[in-house]
Protein backbone atom coordinates (compact mmCIF):
# COMPACT_ATOMS: atom_id res chain seq x y z
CA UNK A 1 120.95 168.34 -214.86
CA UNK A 2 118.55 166.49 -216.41
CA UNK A 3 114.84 166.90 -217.79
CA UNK A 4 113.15 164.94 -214.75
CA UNK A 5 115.05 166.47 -212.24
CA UNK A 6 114.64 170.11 -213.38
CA UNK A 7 110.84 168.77 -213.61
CA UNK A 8 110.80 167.20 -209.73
CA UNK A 9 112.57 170.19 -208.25
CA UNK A 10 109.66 172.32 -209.91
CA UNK A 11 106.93 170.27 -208.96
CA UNK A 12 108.73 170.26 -205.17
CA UNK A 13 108.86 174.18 -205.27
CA UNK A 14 105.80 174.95 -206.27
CA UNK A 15 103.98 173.04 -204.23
CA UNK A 16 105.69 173.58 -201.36
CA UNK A 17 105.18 177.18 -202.42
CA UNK A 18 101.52 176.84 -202.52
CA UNK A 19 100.71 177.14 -198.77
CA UNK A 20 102.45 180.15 -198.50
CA UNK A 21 100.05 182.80 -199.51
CA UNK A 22 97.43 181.49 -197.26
CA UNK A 23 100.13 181.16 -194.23
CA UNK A 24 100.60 184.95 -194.64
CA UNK A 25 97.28 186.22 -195.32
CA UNK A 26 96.36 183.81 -191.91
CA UNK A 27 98.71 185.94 -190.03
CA UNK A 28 98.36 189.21 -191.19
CA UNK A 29 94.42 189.28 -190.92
CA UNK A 30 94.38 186.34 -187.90
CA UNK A 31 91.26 185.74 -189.29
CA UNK A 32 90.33 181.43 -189.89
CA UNK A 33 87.01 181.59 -190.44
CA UNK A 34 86.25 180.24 -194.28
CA UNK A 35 89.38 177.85 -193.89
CA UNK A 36 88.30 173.94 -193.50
CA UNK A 37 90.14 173.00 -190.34
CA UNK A 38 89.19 168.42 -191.96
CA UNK A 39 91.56 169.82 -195.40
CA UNK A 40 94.02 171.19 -193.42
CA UNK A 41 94.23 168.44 -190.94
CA UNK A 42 94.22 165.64 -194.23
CA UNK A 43 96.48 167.59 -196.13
CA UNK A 44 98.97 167.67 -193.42
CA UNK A 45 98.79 164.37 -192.49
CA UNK A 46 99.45 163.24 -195.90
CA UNK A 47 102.24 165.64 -196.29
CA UNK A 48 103.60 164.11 -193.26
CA UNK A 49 103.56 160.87 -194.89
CA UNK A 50 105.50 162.41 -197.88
CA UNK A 51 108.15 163.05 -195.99
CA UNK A 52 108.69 159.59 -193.90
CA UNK A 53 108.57 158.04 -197.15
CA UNK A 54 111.53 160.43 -198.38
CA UNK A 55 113.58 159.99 -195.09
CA UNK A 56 112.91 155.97 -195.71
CA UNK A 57 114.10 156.29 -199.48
CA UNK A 58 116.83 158.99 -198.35
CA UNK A 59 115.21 161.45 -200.93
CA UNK A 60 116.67 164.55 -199.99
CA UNK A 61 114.17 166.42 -201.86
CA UNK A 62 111.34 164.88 -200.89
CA UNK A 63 112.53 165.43 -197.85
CA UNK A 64 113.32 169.53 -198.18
CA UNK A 65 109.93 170.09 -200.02
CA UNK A 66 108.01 168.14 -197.70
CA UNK A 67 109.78 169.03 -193.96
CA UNK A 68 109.27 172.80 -195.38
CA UNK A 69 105.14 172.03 -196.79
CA UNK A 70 104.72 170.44 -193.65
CA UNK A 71 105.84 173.54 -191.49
CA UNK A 72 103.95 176.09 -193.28
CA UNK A 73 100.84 173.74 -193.09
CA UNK A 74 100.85 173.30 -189.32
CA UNK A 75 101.21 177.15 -188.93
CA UNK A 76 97.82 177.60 -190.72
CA UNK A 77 95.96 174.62 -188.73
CA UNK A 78 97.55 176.35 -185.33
CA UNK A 79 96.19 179.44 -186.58
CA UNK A 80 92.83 177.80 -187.42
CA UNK A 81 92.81 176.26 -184.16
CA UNK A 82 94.08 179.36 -182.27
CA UNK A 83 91.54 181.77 -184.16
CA UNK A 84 88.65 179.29 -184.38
């Protein structure tokens, strides 16, 4: 495999990773009250974008990283909706 892949598929894991910590601690204490609902909604959307431009370029792992980023995103702006 080479450098820049091993280097993308990081970059797409760890990001994608980010969001999880906060998706978990949003469950467990189903409490949204210090999280910006505007940098949830922007980073979402732009995630979003990430992703039609990997299904246009047929980027599988664009794709994979940011179908999955997107997910966990929109479960913490539900939450922050839901919990308000």
């Amino acid at each position: 495999m080479e450098i820049i892949n091993v280097i993308g598929l990081l970059a797409a894991f760890l990001t994608t990773a980010s969001s999880l910590p906060q998706v978990i601690k949003t469950i467990r204490l189903k409490e949204t009250r210090d999280i910006s609902f505007w940098m949830w909604a922007f980073l979402s959307l732009g995630i979003f974008f990430w992703l039609i431009y990997g299904i246009l370029r047929n980027d599988i792992p664009i794709i994979l990283a940011n179908g999955i980023s997107l997910f966990l995103v929109l479960i913490v702006l539900g939450l922050k909706i839901k919990y308000k």
